[in-house]
PDB file of N, CA and C in Angstrom:
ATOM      1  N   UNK A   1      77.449 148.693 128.297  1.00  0.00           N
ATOM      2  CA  UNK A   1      78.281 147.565 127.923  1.00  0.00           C
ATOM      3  C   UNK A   1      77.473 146.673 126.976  1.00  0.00           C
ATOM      4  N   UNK A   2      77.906 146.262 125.925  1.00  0.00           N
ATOM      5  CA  UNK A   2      77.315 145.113 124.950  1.00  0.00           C
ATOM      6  C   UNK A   2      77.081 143.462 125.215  1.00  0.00           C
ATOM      7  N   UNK A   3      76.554 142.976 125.227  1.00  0.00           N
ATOM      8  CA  UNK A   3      75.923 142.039 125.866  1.00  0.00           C
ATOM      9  C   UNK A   3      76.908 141.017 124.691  1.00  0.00           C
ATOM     10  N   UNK A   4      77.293 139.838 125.099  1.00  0.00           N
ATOM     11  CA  UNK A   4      78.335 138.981 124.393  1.00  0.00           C
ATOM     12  C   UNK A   4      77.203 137.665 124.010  1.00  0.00           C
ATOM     13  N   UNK A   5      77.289 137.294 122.666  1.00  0.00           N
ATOM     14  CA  UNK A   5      76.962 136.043 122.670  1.00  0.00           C
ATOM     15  C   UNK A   5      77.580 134.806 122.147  1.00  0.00           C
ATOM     16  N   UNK A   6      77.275 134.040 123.846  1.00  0.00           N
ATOM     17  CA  UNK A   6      77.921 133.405 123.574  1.00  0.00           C
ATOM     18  C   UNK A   6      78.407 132.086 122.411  1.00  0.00           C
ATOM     19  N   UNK A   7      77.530 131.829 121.594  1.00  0.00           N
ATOM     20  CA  UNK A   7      77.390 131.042 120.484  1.00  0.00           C
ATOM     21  C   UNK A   7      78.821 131.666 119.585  1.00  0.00           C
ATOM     22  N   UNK A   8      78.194 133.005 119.080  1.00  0.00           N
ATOM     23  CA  UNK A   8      79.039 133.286 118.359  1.00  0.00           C
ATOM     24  C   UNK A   8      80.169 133.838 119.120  1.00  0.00           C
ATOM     25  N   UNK A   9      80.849 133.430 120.393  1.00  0.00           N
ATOM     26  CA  UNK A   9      82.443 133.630 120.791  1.00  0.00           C
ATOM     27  C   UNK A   9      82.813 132.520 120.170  1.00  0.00           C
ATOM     28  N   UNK A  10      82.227 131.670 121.014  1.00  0.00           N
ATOM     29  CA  UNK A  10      82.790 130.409 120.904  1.00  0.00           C
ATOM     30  C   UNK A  10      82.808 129.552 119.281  1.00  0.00           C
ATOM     31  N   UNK A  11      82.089 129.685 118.188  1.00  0.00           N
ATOM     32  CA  UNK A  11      82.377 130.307 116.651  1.00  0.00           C
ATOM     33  C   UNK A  11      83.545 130.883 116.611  1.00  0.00           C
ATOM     34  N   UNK A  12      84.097 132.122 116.790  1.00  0.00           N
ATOM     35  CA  UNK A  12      84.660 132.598 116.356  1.00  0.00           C
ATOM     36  C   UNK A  12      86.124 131.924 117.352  1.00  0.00           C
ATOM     37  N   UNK A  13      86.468 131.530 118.322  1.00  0.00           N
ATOM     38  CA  UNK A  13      87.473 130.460 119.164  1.00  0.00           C
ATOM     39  C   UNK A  13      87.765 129.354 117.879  1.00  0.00           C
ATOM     40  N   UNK A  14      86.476 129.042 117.754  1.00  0.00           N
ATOM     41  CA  UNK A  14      86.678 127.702 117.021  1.00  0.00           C
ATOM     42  C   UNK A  14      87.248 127.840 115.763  1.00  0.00           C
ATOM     43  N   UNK A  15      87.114 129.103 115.356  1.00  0.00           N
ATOM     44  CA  UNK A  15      87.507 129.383 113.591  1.00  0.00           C
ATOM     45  C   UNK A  15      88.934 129.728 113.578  1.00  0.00           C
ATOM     46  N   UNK A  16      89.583 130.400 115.328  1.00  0.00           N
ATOM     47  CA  UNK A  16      90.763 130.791 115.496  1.00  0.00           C
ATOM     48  C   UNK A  16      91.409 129.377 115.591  1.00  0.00           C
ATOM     49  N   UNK A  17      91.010 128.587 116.439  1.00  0.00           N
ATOM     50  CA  UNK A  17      91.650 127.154 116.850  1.00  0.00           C
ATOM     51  C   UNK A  17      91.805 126.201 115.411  1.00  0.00           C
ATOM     52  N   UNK A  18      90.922 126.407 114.820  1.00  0.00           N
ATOM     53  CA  UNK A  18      91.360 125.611 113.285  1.00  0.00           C
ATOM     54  C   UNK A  18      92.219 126.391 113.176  1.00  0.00           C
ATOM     55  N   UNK A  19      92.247 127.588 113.090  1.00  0.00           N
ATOM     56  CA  UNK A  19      93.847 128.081 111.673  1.00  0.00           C
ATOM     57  C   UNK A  19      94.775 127.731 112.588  1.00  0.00           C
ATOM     58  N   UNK A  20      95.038 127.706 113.306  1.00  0.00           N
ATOM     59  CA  UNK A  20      96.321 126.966 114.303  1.00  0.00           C
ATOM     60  C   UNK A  20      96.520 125.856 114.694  1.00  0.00           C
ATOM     61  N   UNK A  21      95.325 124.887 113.694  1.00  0.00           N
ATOM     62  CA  UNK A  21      95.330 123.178 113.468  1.00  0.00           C
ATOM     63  C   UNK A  21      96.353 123.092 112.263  1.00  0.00           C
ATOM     64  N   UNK A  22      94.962 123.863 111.693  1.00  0.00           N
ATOM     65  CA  UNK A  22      96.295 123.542 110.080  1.00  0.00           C
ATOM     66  C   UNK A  22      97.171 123.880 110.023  1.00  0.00           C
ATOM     67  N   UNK A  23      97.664 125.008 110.361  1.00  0.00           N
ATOM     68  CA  UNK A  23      99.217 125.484 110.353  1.00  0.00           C
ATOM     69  C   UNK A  23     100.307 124.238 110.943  1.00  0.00           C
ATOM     70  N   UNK A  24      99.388 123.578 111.987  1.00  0.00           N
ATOM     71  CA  UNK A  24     100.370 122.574 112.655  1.00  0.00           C
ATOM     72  C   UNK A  24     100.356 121.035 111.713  1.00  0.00           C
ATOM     73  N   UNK A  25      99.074 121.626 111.541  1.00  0.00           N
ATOM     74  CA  UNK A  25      98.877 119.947 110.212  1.00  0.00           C
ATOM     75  C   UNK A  25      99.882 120.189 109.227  1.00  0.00           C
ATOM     76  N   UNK A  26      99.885 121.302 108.763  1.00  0.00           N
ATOM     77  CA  UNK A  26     100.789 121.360 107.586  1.00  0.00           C
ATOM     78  C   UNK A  26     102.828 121.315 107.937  1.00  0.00           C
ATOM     79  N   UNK A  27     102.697 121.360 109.229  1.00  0.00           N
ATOM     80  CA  UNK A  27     104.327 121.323 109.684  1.00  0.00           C
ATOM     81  C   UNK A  27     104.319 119.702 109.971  1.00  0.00           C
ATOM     82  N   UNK A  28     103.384 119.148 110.463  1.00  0.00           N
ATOM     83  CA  UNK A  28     103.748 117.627 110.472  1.00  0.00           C
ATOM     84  C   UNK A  28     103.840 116.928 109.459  1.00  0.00           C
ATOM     85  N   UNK A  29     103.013 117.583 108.507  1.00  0.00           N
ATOM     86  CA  UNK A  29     103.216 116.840 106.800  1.00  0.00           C
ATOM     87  C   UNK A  29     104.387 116.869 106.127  1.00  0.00           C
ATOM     88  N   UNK A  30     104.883 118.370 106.292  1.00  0.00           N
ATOM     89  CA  UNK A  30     106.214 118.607 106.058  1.00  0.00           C
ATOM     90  C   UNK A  30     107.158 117.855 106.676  1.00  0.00           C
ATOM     91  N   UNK A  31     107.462 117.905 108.435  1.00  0.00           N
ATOM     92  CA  UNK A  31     108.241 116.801 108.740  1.00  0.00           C
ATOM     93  C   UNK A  31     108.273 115.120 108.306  1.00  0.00           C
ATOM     94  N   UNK A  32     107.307 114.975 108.021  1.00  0.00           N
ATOM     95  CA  UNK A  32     106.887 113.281 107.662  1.00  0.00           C
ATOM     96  C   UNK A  32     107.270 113.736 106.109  1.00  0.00           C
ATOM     97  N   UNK A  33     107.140 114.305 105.268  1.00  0.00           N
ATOM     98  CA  UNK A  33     108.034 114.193 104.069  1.00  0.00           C
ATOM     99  C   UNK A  33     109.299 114.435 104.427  1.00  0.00           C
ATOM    100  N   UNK A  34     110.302 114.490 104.984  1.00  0.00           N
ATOM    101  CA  UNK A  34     111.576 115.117 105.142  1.00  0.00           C
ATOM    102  C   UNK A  34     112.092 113.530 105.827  1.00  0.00           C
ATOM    103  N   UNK A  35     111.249 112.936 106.898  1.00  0.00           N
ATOM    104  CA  UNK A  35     111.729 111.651 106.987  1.00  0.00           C
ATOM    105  C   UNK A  35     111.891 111.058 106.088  1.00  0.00           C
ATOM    106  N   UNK A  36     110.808 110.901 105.453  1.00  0.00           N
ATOM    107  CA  UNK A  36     110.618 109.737 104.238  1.00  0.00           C
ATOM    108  C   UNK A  36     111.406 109.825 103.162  1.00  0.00           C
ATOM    109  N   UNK A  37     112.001 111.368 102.508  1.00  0.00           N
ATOM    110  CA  UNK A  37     112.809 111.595 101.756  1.00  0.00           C
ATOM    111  C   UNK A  37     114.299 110.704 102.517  1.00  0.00           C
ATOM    112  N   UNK A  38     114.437 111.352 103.942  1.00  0.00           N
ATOM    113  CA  UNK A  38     115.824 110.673 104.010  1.00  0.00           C
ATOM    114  C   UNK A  38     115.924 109.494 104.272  1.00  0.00           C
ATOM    115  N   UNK A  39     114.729 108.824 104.281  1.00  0.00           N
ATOM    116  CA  UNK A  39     115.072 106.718 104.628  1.00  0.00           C
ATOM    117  C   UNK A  39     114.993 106.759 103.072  1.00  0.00           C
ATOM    118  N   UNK A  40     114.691 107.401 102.353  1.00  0.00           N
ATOM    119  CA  UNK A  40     114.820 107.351 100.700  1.00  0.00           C
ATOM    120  C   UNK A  40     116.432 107.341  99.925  1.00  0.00           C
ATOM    121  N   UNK A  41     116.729 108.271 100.732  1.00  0.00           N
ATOM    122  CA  UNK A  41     117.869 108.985 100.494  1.00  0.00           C
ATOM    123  C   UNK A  41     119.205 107.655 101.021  1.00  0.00           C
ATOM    124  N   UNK A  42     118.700 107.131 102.239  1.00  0.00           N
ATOM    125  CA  UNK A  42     119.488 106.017 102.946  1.00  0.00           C
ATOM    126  C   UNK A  42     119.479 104.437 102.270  1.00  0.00           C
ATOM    127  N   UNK A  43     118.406 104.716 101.089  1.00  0.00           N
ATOM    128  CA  UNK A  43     118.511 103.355 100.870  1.00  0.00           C
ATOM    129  C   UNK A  43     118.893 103.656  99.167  1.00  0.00           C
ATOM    130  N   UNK A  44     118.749 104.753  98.269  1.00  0.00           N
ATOM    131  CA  UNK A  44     119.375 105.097  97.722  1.00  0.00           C
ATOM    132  C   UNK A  44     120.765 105.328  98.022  1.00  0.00           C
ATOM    133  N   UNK A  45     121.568 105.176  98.624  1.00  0.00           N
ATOM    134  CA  UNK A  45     123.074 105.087  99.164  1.00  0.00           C
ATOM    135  C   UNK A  45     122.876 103.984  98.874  1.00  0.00           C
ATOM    136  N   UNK A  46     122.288 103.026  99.618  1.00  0.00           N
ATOM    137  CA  UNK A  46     122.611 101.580  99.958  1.00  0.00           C
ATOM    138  C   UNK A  46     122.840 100.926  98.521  1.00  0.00           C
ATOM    139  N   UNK A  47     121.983 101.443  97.975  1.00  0.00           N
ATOM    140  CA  UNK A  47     121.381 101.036  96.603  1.00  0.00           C
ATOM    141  C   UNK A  47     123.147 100.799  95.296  1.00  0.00           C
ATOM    142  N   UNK A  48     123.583 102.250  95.321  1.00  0.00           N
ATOM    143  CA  UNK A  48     124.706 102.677  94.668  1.00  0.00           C
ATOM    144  C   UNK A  48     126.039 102.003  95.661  1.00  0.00           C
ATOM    145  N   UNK A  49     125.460 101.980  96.448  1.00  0.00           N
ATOM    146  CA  UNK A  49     127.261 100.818  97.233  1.00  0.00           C
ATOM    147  C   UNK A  49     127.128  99.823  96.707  1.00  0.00           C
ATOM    148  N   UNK A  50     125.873  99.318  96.674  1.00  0.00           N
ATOM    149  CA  UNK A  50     126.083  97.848  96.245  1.00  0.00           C
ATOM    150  C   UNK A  50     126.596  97.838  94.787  1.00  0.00           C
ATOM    151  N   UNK A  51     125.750  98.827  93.812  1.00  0.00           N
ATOM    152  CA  UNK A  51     126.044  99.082  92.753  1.00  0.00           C
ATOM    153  C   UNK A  51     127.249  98.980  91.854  1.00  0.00           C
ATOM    154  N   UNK A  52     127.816 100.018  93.178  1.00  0.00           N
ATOM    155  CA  UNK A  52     129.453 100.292  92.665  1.00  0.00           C
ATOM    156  C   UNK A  52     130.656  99.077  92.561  1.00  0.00           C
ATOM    157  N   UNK A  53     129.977  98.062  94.182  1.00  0.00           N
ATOM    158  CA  UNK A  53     130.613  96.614  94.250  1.00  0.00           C
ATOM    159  C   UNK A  53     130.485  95.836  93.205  1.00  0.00           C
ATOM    160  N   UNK A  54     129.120  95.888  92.902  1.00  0.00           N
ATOM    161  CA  UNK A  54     128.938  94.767  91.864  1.00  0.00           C
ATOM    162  C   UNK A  54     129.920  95.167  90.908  1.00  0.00           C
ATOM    163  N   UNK A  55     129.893  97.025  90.037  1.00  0.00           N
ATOM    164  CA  UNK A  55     130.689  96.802  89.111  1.00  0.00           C
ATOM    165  C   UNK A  55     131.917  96.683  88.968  1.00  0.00           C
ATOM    166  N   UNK A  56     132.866  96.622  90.215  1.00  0.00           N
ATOM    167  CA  UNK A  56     134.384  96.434  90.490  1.00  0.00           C
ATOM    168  C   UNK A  56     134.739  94.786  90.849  1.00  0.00           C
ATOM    169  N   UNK A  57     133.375  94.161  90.901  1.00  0.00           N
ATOM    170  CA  UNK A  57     133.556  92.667  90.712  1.00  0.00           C
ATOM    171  C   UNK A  57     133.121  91.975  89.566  1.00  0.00           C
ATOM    172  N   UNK A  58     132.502  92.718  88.600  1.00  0.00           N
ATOM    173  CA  UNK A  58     132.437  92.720  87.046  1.00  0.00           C
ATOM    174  C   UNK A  58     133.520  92.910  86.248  1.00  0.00           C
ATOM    175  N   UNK A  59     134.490  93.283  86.987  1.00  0.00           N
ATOM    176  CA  UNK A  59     135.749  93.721  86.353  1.00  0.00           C
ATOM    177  C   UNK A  59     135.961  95.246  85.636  1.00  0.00           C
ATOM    178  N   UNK A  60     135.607  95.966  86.311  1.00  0.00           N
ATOM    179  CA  UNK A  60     135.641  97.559  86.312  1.00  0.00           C
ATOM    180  C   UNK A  60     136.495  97.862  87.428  1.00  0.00           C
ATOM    181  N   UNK A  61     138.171  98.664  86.844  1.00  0.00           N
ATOM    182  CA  UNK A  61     138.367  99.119  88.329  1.00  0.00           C
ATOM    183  C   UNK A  61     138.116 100.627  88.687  1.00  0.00           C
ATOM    184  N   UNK A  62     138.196 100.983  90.137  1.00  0.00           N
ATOM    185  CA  UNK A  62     138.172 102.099  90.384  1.00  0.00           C
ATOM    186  C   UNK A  62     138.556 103.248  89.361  1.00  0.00           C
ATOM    187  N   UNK A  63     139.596 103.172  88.642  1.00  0.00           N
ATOM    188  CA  UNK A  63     140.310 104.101  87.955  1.00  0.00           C
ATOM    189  C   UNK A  63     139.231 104.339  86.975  1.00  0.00           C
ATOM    190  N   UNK A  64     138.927 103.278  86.390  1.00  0.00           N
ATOM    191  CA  UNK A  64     137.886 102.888  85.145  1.00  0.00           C
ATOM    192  C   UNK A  64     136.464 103.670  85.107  1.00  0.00           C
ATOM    193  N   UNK A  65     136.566 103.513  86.422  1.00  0.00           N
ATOM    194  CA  UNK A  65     135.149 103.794  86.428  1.00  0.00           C
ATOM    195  C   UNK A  65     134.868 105.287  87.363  1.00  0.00           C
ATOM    196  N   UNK A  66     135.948 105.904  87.932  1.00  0.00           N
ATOM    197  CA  UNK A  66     136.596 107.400  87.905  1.00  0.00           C
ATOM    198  C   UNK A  66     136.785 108.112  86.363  1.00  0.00           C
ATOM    199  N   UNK A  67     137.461 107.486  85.872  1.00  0.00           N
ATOM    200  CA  UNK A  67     137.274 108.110  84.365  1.00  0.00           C
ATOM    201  C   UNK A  67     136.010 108.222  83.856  1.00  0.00           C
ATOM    202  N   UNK A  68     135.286 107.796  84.034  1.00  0.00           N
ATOM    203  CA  UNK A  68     133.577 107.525  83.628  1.00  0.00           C
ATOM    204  C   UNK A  68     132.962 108.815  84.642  1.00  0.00           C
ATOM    205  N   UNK A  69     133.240 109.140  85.867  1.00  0.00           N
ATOM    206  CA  UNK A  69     132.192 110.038  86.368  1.00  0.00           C
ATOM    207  C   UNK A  69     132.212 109.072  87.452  1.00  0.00           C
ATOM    208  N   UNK A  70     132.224 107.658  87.800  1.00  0.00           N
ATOM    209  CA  UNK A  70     131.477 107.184  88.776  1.00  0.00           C
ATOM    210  C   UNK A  70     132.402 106.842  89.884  1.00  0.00           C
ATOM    211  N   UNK A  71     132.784 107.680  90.654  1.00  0.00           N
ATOM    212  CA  UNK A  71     133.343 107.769  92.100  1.00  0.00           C
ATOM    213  C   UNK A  71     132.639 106.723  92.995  1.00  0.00           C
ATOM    214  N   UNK A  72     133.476 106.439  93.890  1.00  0.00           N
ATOM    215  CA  UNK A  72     133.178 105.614  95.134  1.00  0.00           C
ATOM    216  C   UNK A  72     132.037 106.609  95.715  1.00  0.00           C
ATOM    217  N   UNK A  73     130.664 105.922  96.061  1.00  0.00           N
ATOM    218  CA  UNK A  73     129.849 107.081  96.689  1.00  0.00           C
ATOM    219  C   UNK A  73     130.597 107.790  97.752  1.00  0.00           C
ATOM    220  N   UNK A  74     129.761 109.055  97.885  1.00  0.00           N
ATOM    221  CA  UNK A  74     130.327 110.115  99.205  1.00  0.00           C
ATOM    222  C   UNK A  74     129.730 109.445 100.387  1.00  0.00           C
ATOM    223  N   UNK A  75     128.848 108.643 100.452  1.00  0.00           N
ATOM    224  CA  UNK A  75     128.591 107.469 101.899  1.00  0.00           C
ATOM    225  C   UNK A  75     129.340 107.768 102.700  1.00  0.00           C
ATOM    226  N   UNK A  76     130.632 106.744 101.714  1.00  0.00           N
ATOM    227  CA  UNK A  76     131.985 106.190 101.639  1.00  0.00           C
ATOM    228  C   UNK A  76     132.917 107.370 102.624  1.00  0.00           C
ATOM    229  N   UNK A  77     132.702 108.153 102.515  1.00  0.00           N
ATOM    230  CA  UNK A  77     133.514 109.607 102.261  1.00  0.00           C
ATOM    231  C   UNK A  77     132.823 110.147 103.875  1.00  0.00           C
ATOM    232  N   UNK A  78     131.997 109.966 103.870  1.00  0.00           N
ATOM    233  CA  UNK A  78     131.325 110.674 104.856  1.00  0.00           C
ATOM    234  C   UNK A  78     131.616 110.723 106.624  1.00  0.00           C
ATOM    235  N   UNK A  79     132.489 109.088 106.969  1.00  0.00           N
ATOM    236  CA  UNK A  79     132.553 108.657 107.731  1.00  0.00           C
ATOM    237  C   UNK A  79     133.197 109.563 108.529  1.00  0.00           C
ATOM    238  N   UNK A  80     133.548 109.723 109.659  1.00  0.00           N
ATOM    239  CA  UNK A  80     134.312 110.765 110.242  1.00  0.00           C
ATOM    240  C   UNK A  80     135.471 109.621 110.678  1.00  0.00           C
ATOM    241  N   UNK A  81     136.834 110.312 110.766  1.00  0.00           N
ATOM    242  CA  UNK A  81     137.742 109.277 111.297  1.00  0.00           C
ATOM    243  C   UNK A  81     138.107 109.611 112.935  1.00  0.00           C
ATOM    244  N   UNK A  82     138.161 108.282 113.705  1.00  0.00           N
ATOM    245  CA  UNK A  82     139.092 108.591 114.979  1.00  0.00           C
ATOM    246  C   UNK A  82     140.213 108.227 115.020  1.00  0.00           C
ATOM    247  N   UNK A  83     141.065 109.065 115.829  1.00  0.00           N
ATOM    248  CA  UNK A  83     142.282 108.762 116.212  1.00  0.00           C
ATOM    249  C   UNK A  83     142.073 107.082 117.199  1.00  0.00           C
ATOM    250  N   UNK A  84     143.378 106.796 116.574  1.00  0.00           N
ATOM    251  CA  UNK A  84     143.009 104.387 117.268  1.00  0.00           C
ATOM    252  C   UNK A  84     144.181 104.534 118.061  1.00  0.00           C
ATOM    253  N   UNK A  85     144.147 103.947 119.318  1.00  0.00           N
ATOM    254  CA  UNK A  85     144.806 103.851 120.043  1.00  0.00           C
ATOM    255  C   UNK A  85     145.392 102.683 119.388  1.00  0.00           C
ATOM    256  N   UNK A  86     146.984 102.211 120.056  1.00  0.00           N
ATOM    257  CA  UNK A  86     148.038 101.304 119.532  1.00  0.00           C
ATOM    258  C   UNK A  86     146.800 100.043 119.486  1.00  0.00           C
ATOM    259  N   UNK A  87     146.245  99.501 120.329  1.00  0.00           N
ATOM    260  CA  UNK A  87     146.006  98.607 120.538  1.00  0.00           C
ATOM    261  C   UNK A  87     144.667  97.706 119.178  1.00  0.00           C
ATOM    262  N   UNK A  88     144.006  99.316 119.406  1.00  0.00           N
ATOM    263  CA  UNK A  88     142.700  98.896 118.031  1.00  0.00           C
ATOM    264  C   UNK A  88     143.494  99.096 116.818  1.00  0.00           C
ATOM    265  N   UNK A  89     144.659  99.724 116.234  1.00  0.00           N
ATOM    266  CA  UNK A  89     145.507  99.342 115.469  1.00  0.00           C
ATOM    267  C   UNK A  89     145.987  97.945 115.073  1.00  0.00           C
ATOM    268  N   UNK A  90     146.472  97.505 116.220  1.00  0.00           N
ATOM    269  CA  UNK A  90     146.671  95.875 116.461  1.00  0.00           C
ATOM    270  C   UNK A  90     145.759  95.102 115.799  1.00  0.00           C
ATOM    271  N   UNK A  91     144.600  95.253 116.350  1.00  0.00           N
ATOM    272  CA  UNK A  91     143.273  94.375 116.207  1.00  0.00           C
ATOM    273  C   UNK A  91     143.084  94.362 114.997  1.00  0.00           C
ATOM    274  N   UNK A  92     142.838  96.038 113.886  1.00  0.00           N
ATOM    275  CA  UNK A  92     142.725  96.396 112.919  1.00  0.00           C
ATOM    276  C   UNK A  92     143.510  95.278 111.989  1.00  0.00           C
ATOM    277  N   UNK A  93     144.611  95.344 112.427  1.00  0.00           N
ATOM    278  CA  UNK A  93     145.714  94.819 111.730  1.00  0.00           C
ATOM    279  C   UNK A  93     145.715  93.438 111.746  1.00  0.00           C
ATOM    280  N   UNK A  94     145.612  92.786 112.770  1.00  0.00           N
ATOM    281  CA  UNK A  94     145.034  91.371 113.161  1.00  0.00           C
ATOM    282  C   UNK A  94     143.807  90.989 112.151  1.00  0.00           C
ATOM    283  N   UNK A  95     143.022  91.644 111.830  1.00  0.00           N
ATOM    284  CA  UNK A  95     141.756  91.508 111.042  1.00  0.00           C
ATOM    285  C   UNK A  95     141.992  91.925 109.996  1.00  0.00           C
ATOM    286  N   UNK A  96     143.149  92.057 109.196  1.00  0.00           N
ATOM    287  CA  UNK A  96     143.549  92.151 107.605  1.00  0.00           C
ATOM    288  C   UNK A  96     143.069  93.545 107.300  1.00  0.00           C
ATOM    289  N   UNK A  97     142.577  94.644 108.364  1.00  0.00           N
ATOM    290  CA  UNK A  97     142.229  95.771 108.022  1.00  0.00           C
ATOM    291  C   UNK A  97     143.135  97.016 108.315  1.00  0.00           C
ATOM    292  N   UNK A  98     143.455  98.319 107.619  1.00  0.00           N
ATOM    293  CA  UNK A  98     144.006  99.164 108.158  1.00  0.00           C
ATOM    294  C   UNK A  98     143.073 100.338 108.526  1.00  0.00           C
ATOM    295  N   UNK A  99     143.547 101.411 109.244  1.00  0.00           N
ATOM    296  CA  UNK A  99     142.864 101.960 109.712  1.00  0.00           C
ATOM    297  C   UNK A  99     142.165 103.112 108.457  1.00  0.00           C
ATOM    298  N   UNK A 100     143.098 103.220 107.457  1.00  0.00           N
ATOM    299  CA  UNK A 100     142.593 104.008 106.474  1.00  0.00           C
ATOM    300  C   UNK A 100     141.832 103.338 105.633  1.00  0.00           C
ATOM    301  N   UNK A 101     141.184 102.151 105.600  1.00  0.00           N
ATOM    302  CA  UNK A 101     140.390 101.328 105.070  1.00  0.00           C
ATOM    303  C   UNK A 101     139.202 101.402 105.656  1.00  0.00           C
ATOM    304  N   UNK A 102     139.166 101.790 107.129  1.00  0.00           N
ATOM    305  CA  UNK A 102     137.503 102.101 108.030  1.00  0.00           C
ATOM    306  C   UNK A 102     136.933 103.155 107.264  1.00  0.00           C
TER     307      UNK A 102
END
């Protein structure tokens, strides 16, 4: 039987245990860019809502500015709708809002 030493196991553990640092270093880097892109991404929205307000209170209307390319962002679009019971209808309605306006 060959006699083990131990220096160089534990070397060669250690050279295995790094490549399965970095591999993990490099997936957390990746996740932490993928956040940062989408709080990027969230305030770029924010950015173009306001955008779009300002220019329909500049006196650009929707139509105007549909003819141009520049749609209401997909934000806008994105929302999912629920079915409103009579009552949050009411309320809706009470508050100068309709439900196809949420």
């Amino acid at each position: 039987m060959a006699t083990l030493d131990i220096e160089q196991t534990r070397n060669q553990a250690r050279a295995l245990l790094d490549s399965r640092i970095e591999s993990v270093t490099a997936l957390v880097k990746s996740r932490q860019r993928i956040n940062d892109l989408r709080d990027q991404l969230v305030a770029a929205e924010r950015d173009d809502k306001r955008a779009y307000v300002q220019a329909t209170r500049d006196g650009w209307s929707s139509d105007e500015l549909k003819k141009l390319g520049l749609e209401p962002s997909a934000v806008k679009r994105r929302r999912t709708t629920r079915r409103s019971t009579g009552s949050e209808q009411e309320s809706d309605q009470d508050a100068g809002t309709s439900s196809s306006e949420q």
